[in-house]
Protein backbone atom coordinates (compact mmCIF):
# COMPACT_ATOMS: atom_id res chain seq x y z
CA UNK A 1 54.15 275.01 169.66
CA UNK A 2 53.88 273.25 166.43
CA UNK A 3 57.63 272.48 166.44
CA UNK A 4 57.61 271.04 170.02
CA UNK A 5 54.70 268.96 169.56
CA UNK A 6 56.55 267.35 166.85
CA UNK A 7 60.06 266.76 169.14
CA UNK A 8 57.82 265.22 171.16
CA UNK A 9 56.13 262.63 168.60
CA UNK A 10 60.15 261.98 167.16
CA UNK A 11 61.01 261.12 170.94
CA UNK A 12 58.09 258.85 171.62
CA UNK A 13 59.04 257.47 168.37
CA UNK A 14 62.73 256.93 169.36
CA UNK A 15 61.13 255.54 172.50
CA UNK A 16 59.13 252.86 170.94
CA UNK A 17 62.61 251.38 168.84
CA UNK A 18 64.47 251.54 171.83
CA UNK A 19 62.26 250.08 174.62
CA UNK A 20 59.94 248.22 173.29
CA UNK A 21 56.46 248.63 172.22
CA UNK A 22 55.05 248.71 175.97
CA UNK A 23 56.54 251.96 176.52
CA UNK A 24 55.86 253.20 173.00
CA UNK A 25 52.16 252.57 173.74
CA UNK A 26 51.37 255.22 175.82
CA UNK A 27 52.34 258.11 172.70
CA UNK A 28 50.87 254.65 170.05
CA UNK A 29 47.85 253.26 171.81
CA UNK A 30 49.12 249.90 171.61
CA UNK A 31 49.00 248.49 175.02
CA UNK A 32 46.13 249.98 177.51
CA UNK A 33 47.23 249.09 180.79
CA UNK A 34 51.25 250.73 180.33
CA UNK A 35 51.60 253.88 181.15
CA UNK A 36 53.82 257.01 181.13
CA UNK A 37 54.82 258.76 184.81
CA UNK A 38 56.50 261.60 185.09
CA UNK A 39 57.46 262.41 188.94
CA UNK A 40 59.24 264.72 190.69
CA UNK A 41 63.56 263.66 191.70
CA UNK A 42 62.46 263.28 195.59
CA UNK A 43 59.84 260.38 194.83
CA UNK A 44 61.98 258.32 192.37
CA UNK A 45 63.01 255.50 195.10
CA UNK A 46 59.42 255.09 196.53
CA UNK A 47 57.64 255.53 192.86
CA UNK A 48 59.89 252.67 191.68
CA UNK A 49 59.09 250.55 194.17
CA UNK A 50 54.90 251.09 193.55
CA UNK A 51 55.75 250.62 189.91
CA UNK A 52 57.19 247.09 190.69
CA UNK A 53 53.96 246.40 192.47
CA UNK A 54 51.79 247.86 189.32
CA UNK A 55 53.57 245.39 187.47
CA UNK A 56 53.81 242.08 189.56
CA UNK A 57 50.14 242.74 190.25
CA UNK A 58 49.72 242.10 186.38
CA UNK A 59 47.94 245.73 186.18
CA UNK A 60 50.37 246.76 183.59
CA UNK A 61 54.06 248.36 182.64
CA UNK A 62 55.07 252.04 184.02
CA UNK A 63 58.09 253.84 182.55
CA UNK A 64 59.10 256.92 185.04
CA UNK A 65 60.58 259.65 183.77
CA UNK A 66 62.38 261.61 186.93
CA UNK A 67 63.10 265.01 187.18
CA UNK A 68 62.75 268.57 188.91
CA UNK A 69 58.48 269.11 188.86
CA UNK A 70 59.72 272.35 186.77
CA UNK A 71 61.27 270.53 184.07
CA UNK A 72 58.99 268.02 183.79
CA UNK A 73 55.47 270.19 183.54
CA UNK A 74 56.81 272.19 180.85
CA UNK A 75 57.73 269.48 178.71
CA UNK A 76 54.17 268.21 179.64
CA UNK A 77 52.85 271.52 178.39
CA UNK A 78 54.88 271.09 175.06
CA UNK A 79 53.02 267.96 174.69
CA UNK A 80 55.12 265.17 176.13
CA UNK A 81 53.19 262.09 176.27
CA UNK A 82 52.88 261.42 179.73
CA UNK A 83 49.33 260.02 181.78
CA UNK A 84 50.01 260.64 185.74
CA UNK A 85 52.23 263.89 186.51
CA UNK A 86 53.19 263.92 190.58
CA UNK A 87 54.82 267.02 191.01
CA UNK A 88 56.54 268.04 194.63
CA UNK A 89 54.65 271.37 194.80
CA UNK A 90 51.13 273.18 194.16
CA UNK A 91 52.48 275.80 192.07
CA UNK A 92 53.77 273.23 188.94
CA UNK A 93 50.94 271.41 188.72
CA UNK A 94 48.35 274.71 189.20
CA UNK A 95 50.07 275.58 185.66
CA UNK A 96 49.23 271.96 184.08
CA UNK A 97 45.84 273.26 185.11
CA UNK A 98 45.80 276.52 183.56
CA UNK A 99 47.69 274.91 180.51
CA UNK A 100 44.26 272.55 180.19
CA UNK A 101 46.66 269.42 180.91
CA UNK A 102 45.15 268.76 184.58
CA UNK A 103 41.44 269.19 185.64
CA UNK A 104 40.68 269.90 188.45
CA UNK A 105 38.74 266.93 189.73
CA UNK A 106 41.57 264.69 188.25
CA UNK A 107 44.36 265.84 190.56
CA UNK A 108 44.89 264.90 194.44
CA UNK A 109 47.07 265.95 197.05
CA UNK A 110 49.27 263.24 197.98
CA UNK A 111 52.43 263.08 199.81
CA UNK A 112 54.22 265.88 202.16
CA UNK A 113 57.93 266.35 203.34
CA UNK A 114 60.16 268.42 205.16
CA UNK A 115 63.25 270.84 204.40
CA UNK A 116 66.50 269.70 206.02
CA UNK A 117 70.04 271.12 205.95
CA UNK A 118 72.94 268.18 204.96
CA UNK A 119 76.44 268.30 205.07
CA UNK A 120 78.74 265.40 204.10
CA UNK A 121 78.62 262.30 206.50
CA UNK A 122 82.26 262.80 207.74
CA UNK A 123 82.27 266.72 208.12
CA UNK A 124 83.01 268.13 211.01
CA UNK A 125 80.07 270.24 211.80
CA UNK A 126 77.90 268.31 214.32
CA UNK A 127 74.69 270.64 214.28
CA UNK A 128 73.03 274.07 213.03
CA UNK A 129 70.21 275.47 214.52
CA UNK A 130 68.10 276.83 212.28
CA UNK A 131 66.91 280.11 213.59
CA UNK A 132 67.00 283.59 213.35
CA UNK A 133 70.94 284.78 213.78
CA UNK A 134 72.43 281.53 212.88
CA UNK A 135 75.24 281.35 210.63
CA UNK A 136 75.67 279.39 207.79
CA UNK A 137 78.34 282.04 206.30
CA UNK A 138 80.33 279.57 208.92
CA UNK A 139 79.43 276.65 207.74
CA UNK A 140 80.04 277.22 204.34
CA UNK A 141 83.48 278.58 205.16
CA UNK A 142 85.70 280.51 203.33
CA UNK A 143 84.54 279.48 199.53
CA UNK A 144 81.85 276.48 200.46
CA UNK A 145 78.63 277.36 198.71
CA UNK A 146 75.12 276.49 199.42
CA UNK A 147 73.71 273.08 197.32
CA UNK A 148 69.82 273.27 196.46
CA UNK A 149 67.54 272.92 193.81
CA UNK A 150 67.92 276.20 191.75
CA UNK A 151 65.12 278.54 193.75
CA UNK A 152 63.97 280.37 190.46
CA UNK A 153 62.21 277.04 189.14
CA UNK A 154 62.78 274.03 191.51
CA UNK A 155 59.67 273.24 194.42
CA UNK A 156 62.72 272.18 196.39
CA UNK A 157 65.12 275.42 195.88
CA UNK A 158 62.07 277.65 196.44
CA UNK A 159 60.59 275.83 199.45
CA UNK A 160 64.49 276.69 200.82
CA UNK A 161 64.89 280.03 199.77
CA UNK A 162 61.47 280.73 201.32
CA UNK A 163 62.56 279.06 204.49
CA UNK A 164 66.12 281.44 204.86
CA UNK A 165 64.38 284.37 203.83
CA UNK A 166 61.85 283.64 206.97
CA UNK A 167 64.60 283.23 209.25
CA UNK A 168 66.69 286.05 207.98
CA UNK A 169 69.58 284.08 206.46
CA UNK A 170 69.21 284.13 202.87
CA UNK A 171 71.13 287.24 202.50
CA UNK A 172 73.90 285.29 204.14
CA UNK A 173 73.80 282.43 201.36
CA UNK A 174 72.27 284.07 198.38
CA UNK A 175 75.39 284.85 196.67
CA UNK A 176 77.14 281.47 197.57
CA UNK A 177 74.62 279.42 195.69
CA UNK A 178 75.28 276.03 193.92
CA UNK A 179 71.67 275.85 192.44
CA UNK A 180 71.20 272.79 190.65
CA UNK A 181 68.85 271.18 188.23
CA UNK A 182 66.70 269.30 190.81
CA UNK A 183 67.31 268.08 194.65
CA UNK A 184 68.75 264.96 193.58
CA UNK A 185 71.20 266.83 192.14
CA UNK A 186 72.01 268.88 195.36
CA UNK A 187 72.37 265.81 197.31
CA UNK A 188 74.98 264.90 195.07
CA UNK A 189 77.20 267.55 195.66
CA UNK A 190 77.21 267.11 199.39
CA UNK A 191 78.01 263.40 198.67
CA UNK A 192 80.54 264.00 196.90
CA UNK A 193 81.73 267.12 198.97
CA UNK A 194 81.33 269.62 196.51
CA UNK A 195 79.47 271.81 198.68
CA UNK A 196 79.89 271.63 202.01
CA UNK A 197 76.13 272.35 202.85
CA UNK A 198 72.85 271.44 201.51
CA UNK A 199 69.17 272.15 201.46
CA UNK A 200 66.74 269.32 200.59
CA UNK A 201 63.83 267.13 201.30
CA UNK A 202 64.48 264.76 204.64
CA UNK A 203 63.74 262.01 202.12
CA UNK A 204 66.44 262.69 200.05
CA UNK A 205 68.66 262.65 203.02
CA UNK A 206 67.02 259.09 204.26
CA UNK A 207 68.39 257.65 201.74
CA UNK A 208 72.00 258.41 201.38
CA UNK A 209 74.79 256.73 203.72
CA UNK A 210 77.00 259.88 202.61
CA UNK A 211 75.51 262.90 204.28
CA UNK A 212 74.55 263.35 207.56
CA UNK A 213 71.11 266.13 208.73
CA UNK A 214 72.52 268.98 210.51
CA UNK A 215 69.17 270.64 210.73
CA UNK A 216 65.60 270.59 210.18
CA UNK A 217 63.70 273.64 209.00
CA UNK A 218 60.85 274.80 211.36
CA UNK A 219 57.51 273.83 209.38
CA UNK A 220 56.30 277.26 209.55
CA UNK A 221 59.68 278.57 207.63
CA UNK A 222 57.91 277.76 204.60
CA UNK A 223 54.71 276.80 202.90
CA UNK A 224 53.54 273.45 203.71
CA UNK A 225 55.47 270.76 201.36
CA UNK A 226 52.55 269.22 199.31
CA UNK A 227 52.84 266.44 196.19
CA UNK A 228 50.06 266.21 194.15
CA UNK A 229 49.17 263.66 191.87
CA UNK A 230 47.07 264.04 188.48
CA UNK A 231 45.90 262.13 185.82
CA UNK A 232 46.78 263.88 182.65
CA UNK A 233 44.31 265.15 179.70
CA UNK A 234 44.23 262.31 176.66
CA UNK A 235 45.99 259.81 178.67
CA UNK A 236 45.11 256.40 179.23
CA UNK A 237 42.40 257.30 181.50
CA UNK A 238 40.78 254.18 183.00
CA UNK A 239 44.84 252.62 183.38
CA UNK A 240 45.77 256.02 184.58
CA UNK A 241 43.14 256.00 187.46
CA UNK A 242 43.81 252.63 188.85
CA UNK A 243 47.30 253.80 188.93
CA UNK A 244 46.53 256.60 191.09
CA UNK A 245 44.30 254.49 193.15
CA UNK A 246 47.12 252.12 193.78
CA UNK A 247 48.85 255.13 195.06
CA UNK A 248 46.62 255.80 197.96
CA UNK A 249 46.95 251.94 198.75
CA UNK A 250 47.71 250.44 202.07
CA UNK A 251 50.92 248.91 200.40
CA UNK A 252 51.69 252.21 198.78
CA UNK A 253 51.61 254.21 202.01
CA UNK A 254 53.85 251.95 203.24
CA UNK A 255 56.58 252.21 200.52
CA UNK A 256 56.05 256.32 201.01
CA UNK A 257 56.31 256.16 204.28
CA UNK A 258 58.99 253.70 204.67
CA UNK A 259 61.17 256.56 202.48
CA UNK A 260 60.48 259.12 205.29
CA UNK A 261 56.97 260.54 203.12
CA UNK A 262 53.76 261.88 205.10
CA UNK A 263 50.95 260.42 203.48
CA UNK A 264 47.73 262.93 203.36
């Protein structure tokens, strides 16, 4: 633990020479009001947007560091100096909690989603019905595989895996798996047609003129798809609450919900 907690004070360091001290203040102290998100792949469009409006609004600077909600608590729990985590599932940020990072009347459900299957916008698959007895051994064909977040860590891989198992697929796909690092990532590779399938959030799909939605998973496949938001343990505090409360704005809901979010 010692040895992590210093990686992380050499990369705020390297942080501070190469962006500037307003990003270097939230591991320094040095500026208040800037602050350090880390947020799950699916909300980097939307959270970009809000931090625009943190910043023309004069409330401060917010650097976003993107990634599956796996990756990012971890580091988090090595001591990464972050102040808001959003994470795209319950489980990640329950383990902030048990790691003393999160308390429990600092964190918020924010944001839902739903599970969609994508293939590449000019494929020739029209449709899949996703129910018991469909078959996505077809779609794949004869050496396609399967593009999601990697289920063993990722909210969006396990949210999918959940969702076949329900419907009695997953032992059709299981060993044609492209798991990647986060959903982002799996959208990817159906752009670019490296897997001729894919499972992730309809919000991923929204944005993306290269894939097309085949199918949408039935909402009681899986767990309901839940993002909650937290204010972090020795973060800014005061900065890092009026972030969060510009979160549940009436502009805010309208950036998430222009990018296909459910607002809670």
């Amino acid at each position: 633990m010692i040895c992590m907690k210093r990686i992380w004070q050499l990369w705020a360091m390297v942080l501070l020479v190469c962006f500037g001290p307003g990003l270097g203040s939230s591991a320094a102290g040095a500026a208040e009001n800037n602050l350090v998100v880390f947020a799950a792949a699916s909300t980097t469009n939307a959270l970009n947007d809000i931090g625009t409006l943190y910043e023309a609004r004069g409330m401060g600077q917010v650097t976003f560091s993107f990634a599956s909600s796996s990756t990012l608590a971890k580091q988090i729990a090595s001591g990464a100096p972050a102040d808001v985590f959003v994470s795209a599932d319950l489980d990640w940020m329950n383990y902030l909690e048990e790691k003393k990072r999160v308390a429990p009347e600092n964190r918020l459900d924010l944001l839902g989603n739903q599970l969609v299957l994508i293939v590449p916008a000019d494929s020739a698959i029209k449709s899949i019905d996703l129910k018991p007895g469909a078959s996505l051994a077809d779609a794949l064909g004869k050496e396609g595989r399967l593009a999601l977040g990697d289920p063993e860590h990722t909210p969006a891989g396990k949210y999918g895996r959940q969702a076949l198992t329900h419907l009695g697929l997953w032992d059709q796909v299981k060993d044609r798996l492209a798991p990647m690092k986060d959903v982002r990532a799996a959208l990817v590779m159906v752009e670019r047609a490296e897997a001729p399938v894919g499972v992730v959030y309809a919000t991923d799909a929204a944005i993306s003129q290269k894939v097309r939605v085949v199918g949408s998973f039935p909402a009681d496949s899986h767990p309901p798809i839940v993002y909650p938001v937290a204010t972090l343990s020795g973060a800014k505090v005061e900065a890092a609450k009026r972030f969060v409360t510009l979160l549940k704005s009436p502009e805010a809901r309208a950036i998430f919900t222009k990018f296909g979010f459910t607002v809670r």
